[in-house]
N, C-alpha and C. Protein backbone atom coordinates (compact mmCIF):
# COMPACT_ATOMS: atom_id res chain seq x y z
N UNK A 1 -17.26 -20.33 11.54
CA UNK A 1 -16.20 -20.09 10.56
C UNK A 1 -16.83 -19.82 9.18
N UNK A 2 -16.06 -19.20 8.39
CA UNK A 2 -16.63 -18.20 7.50
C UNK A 2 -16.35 -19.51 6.13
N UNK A 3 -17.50 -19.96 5.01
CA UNK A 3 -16.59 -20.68 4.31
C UNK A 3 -15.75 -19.82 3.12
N UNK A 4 -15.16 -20.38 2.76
CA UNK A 4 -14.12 -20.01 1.79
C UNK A 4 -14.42 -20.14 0.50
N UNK A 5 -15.22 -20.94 -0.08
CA UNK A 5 -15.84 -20.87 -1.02
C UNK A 5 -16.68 -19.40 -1.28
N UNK A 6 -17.42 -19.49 -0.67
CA UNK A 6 -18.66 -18.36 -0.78
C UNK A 6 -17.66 -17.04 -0.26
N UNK A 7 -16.96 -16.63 0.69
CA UNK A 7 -16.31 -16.14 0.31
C UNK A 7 -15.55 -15.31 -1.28
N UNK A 8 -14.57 -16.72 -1.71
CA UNK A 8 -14.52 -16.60 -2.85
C UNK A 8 -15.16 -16.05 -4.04
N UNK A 9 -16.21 -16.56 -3.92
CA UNK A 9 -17.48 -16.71 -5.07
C UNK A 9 -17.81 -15.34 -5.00
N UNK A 10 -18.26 -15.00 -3.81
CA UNK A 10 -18.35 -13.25 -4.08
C UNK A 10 -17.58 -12.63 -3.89
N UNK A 11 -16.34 -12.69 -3.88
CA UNK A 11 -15.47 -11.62 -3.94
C UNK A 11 -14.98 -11.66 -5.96
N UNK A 12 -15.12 -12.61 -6.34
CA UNK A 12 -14.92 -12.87 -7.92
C UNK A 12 -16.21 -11.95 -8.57
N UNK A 13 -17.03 -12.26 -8.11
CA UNK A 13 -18.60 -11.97 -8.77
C UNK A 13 -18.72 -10.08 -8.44
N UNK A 14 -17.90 -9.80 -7.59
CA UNK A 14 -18.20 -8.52 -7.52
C UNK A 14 -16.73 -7.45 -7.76
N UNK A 15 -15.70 -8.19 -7.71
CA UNK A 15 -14.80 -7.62 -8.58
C UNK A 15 -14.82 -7.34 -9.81
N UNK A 16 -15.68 -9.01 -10.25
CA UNK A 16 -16.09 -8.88 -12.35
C UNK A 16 -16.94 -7.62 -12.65
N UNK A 17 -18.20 -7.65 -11.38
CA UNK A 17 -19.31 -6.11 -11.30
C UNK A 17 -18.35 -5.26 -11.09
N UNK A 18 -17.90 -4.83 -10.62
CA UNK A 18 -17.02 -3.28 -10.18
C UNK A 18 -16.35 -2.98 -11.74
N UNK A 19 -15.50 -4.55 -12.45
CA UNK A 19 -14.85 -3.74 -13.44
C UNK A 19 -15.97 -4.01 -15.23
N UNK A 20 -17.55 -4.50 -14.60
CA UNK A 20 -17.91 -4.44 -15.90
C UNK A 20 -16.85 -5.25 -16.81
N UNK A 21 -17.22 -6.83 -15.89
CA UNK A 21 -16.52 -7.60 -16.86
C UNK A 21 -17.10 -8.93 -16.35
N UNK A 22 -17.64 -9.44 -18.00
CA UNK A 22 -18.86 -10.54 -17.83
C UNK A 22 -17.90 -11.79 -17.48
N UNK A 23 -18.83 -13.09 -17.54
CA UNK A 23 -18.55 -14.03 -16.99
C UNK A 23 -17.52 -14.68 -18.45
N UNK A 24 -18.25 -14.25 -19.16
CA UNK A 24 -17.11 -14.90 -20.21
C UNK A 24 -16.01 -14.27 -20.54
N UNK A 25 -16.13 -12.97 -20.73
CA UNK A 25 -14.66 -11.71 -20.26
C UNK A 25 -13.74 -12.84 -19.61
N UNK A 26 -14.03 -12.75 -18.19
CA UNK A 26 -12.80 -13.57 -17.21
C UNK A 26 -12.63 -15.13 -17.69
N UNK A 27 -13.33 -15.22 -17.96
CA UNK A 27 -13.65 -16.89 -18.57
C UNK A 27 -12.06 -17.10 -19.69
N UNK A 28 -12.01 -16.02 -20.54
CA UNK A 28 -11.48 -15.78 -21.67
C UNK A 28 -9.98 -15.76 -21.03
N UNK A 29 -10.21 -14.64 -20.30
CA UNK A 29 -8.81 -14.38 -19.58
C UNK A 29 -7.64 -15.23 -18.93
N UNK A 30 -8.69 -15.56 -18.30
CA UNK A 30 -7.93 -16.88 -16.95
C UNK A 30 -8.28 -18.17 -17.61
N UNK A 31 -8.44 -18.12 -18.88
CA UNK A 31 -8.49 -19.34 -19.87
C UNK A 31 -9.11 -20.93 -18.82
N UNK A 32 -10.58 -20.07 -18.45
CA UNK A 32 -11.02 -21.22 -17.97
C UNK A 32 -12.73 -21.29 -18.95
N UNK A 33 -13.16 -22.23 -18.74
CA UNK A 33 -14.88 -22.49 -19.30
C UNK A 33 -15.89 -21.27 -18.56
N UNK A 34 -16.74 -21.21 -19.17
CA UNK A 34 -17.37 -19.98 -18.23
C UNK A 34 -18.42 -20.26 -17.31
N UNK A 35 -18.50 -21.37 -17.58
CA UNK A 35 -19.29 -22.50 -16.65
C UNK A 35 -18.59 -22.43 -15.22
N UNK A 36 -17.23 -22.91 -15.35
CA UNK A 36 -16.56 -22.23 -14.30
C UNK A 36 -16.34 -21.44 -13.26
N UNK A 37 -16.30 -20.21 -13.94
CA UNK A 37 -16.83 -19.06 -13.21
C UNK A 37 -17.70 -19.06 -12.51
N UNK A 38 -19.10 -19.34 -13.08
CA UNK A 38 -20.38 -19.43 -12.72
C UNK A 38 -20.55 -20.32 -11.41
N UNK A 39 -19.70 -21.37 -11.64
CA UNK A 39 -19.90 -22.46 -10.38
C UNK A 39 -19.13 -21.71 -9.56
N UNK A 40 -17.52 -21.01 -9.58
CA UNK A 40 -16.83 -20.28 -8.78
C UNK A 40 -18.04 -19.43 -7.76
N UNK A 41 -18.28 -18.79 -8.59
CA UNK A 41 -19.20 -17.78 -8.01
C UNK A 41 -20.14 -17.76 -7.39
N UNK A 42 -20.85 -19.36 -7.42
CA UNK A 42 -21.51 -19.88 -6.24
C UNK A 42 -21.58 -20.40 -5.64
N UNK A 43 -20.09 -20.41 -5.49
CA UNK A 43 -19.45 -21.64 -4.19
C UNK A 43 -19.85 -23.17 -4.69
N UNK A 44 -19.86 -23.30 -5.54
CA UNK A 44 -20.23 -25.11 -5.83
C UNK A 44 -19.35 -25.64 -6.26
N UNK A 45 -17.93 -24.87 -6.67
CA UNK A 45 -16.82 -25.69 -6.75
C UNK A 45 -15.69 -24.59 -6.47
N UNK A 46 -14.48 -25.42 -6.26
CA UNK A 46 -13.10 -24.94 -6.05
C UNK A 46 -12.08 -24.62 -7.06
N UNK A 47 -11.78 -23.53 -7.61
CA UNK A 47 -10.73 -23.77 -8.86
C UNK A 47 -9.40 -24.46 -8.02
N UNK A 48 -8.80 -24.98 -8.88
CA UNK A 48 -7.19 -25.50 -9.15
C UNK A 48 -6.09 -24.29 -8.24
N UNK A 49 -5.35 -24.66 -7.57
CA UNK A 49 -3.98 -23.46 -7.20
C UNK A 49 -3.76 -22.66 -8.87
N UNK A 50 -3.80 -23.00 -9.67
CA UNK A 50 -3.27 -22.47 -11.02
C UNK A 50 -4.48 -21.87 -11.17
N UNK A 51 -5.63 -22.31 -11.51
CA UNK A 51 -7.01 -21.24 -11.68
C UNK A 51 -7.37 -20.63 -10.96
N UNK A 52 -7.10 -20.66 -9.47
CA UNK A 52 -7.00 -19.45 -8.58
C UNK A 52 -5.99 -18.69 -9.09
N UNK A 53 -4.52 -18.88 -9.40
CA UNK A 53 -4.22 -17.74 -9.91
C UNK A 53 -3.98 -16.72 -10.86
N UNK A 54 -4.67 -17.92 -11.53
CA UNK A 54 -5.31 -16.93 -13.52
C UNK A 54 -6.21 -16.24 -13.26
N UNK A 55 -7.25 -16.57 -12.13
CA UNK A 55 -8.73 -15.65 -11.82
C UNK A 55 -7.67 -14.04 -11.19
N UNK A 56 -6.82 -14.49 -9.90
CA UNK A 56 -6.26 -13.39 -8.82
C UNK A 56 -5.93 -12.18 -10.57
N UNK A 57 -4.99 -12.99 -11.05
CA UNK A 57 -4.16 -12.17 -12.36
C UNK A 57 -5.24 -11.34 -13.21
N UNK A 58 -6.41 -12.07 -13.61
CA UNK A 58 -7.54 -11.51 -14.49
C UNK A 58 -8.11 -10.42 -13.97
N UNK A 59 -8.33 -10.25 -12.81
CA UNK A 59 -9.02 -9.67 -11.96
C UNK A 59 -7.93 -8.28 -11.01
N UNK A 60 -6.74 -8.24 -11.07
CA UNK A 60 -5.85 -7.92 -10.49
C UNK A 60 -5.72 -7.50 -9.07
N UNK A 61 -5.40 -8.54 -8.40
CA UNK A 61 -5.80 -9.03 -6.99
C UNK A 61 -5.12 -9.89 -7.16
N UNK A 62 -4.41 -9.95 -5.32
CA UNK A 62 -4.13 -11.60 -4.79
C UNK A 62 -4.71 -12.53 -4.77
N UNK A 63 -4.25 -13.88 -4.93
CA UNK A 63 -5.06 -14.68 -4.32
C UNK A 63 -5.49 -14.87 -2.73
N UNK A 64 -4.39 -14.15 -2.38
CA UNK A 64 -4.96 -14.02 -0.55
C UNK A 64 -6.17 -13.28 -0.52
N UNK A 65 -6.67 -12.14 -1.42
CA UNK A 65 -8.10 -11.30 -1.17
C UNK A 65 -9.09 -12.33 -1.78
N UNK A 66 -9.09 -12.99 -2.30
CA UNK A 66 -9.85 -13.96 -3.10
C UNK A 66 -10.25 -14.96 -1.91
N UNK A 67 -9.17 -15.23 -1.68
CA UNK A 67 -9.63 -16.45 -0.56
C UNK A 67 -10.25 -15.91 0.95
N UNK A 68 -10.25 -14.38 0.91
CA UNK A 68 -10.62 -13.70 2.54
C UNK A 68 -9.54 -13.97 3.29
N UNK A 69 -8.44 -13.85 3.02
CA UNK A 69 -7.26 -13.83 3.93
C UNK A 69 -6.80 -12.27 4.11
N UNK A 70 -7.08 -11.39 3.01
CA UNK A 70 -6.53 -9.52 3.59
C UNK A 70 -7.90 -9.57 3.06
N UNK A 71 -7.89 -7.76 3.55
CA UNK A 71 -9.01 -6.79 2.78
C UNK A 71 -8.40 -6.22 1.42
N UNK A 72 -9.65 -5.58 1.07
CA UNK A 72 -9.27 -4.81 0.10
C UNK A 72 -8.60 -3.80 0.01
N UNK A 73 -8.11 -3.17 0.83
CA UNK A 73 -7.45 -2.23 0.37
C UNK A 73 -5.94 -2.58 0.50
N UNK A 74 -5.47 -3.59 1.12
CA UNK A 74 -4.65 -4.03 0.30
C UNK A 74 -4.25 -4.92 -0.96
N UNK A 75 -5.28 -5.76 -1.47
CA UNK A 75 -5.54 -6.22 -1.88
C UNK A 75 -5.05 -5.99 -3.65
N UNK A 76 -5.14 -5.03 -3.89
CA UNK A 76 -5.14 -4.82 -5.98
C UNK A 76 -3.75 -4.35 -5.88
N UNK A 77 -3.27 -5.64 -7.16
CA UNK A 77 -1.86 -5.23 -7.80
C UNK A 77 -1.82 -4.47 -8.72
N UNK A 78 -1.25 -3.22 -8.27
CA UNK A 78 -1.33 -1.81 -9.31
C UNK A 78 0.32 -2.52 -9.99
N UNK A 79 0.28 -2.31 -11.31
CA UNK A 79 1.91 -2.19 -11.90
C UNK A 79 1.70 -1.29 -13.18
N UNK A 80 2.60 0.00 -12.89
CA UNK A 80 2.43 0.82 -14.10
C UNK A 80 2.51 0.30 -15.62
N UNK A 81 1.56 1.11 -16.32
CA UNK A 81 1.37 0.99 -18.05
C UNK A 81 2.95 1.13 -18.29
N UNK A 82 3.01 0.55 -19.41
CA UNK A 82 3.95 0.55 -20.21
C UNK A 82 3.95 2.28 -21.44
N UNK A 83 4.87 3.05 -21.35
CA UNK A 83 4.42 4.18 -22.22
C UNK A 83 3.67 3.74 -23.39
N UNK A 84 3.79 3.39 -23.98
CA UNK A 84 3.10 3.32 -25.30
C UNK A 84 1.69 2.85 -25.35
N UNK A 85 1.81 1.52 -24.54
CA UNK A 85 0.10 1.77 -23.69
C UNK A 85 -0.61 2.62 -23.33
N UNK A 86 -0.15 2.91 -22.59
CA UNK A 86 -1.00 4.16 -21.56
C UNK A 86 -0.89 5.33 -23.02
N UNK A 87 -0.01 5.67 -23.59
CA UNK A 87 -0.27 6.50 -24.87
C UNK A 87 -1.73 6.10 -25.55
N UNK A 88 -1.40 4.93 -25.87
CA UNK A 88 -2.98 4.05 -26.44
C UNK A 88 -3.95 4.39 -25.77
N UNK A 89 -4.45 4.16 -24.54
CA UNK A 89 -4.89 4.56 -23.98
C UNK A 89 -5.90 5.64 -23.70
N UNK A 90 -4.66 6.73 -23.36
CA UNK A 90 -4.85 8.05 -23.31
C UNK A 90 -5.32 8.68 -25.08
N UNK A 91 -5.32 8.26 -26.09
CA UNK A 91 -5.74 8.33 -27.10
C UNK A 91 -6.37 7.54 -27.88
N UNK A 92 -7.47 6.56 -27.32
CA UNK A 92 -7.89 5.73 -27.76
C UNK A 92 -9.05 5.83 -28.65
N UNK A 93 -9.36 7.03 -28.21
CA UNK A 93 -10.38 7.31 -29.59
C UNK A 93 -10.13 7.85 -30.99
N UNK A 94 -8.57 7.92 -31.05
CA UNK A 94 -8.67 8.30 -32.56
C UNK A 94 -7.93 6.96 -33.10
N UNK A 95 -8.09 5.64 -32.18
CA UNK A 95 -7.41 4.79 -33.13
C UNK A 95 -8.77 3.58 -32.91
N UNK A 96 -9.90 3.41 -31.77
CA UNK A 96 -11.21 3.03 -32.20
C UNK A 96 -12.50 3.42 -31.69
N UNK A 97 -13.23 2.85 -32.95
CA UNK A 97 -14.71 3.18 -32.57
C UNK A 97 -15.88 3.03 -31.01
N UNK A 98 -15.46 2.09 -30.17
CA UNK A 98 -15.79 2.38 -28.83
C UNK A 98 -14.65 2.01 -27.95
N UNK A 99 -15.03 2.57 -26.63
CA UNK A 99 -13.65 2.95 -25.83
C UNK A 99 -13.41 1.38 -24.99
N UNK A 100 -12.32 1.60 -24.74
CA UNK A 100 -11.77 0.27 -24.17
C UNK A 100 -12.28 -0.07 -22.94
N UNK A 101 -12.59 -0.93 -22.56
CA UNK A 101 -13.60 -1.87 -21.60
C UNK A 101 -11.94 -2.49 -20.45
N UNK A 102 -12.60 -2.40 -19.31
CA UNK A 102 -11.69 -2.80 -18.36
C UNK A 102 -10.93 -4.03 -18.68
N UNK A 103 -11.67 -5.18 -19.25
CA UNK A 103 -10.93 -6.30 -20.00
C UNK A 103 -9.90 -6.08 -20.65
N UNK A 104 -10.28 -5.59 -22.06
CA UNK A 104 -9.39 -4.87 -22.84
C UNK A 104 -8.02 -4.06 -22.20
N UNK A 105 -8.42 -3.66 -21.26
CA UNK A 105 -6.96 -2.81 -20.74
C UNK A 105 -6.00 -4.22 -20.21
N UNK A 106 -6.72 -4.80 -19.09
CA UNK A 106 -6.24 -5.77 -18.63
C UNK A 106 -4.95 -6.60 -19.66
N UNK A 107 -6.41 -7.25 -20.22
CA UNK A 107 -5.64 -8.41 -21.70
C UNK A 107 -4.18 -7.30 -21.88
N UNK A 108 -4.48 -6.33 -22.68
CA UNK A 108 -3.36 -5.62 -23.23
C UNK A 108 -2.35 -5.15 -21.96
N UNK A 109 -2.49 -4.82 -20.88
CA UNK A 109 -1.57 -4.63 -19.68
C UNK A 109 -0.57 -6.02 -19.64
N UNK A 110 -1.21 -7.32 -20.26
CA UNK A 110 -0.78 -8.63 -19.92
C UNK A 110 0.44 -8.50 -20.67
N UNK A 111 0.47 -8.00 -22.09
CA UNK A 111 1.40 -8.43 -23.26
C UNK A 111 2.72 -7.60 -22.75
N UNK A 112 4.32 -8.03 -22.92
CA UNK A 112 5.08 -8.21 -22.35
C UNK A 112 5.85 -7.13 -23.48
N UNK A 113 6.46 -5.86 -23.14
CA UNK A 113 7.79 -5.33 -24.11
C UNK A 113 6.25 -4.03 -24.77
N UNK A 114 6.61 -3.28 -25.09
CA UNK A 114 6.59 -1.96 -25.68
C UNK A 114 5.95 -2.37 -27.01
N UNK A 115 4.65 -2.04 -27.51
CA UNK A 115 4.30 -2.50 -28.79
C UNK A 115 4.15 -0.85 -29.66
N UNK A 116 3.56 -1.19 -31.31
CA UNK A 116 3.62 0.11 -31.89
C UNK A 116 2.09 0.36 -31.61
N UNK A 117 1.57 1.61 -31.45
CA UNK A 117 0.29 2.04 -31.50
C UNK A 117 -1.12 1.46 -32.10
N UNK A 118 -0.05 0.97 -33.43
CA UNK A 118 -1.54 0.51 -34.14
C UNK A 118 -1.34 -1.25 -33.74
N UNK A 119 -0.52 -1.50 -33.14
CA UNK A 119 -0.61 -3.08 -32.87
C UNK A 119 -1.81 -2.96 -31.91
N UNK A 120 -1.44 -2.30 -30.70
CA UNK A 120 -2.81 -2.06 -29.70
C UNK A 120 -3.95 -2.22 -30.02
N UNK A 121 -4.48 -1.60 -31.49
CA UNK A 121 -5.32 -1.65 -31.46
C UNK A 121 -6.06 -2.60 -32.33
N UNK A 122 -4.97 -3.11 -33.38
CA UNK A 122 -5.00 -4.75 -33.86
C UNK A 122 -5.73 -5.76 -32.88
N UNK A 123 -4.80 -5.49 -31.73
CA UNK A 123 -5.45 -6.86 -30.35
C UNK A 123 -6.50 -6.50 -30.13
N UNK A 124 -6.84 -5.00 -29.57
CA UNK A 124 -8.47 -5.02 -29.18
C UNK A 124 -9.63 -5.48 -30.40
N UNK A 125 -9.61 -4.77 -31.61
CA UNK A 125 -10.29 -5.19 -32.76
C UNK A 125 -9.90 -7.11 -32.75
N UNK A 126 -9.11 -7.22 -32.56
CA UNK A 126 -9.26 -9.32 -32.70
C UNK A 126 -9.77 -9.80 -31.44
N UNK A 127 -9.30 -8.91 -30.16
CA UNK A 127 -9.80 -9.57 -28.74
C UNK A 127 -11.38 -9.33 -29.04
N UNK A 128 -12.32 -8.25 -29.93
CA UNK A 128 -13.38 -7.96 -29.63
C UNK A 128 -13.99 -8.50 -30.74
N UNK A 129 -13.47 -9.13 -31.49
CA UNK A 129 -14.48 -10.00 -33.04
C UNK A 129 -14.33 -11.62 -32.21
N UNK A 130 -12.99 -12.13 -31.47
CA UNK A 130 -13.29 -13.15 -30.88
C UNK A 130 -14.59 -13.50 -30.17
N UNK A 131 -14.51 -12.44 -29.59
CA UNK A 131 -15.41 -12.19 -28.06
C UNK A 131 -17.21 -12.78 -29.11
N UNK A 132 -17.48 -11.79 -29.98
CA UNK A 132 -18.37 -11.29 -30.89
C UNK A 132 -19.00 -13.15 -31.10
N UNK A 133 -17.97 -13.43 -31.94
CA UNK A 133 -17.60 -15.08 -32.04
C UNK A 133 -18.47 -16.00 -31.34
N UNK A 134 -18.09 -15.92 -30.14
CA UNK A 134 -18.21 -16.85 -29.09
C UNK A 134 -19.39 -16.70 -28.30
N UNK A 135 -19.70 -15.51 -28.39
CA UNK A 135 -21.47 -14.73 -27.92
C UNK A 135 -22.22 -15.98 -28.56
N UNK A 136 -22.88 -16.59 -27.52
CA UNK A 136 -24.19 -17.03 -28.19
C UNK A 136 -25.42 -16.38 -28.84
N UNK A 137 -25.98 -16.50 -29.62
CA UNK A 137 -26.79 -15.33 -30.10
C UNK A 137 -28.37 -15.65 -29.83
C-alpha cells in the first residue's frame, strides 16, 4: 500500500514546481509556517482537514488529488476570471514592472466581487513588498 503522506508530499512539491511557486509563496497563501510545507513535502507530518484544504485551494486542486485518491487530469479546479481581472491580466504590463507570477494570479483570483484596475495592481505591489519583507536575506 502506497503511503499517503509521501504521496501527498510530492504531489504538493511538484504542483508548487509546475506553477513556480516557492515554499513560502504557498506558505503565505494557505496561511501556514513554511516550515510546514517543507515537512508536508516530506512526508514527516500531516496537515489539519483545514490545511489540507488551504494547501488543495492554494494550489488549485482537490484535496482528493492531494491525497492520491483521482489523477490529474481530473484533478484542477478551473473557475473563470472575473472580467476585470483577466482585463488586468491581459494588460499587465502597462500597469507593472514585472509580470505576474502564478501566485499573484492565484492570491488575486481569491478576492471576491469585480475590483477597479488599479486596485489589482495595488495588491500585487503590497502582495510583492510583503513577500520582499519576509525574504530572509
Amino acid at each position: 500500500m502506497v503511503n499517503t503522506l509521501i504521496v501527498m508530499g510530492s504531489r504538493i512539491r511538484q504542483l508548487r514546481n509546475q506553477g513556480k511557486i516557492s515554499q513560502l509563496d504557498l506558505a503565505i497563501s494557505a496561511g501556514l509556517q513554511p516550515s510546514a510545507v517543507s515537512d508536508y513535502e516530506q512526508g514527516k507530518r500531516s496537515p489539519s482537514v483545514e490545511k489540507l484544504e488551504a494547501i488543495a485551494t492554494a494550489l488549485g486542486v482537490t484535496t482528493d488529488y492531494l491525497l492520491g485518491r483521482t489523477d490529474a487530469d481530473s484533478a484542477k479546479v478551473q473557475e473563470p476570471l472575473l472580467p476585470a481581472l483577466q482585463e488586468f491580466i491581459d494588460n499587465q504590463d502597462k500597469h507593472l514592472l514585472e509580470p505576474l507570477t502564478p501566485f499573484e494570479i492565484e492570491m488575486l483570483s481569491s478576492i471576491p466581487g469585480n475590483l477597479p484596475l488599479f486596485s489589482y495592481a495595488h495588491i500585487v505591489n503590497t502582495i510583492r513588498n510583503e513577500i520582499q519583507h519576509r525574504e530572509p536575506k
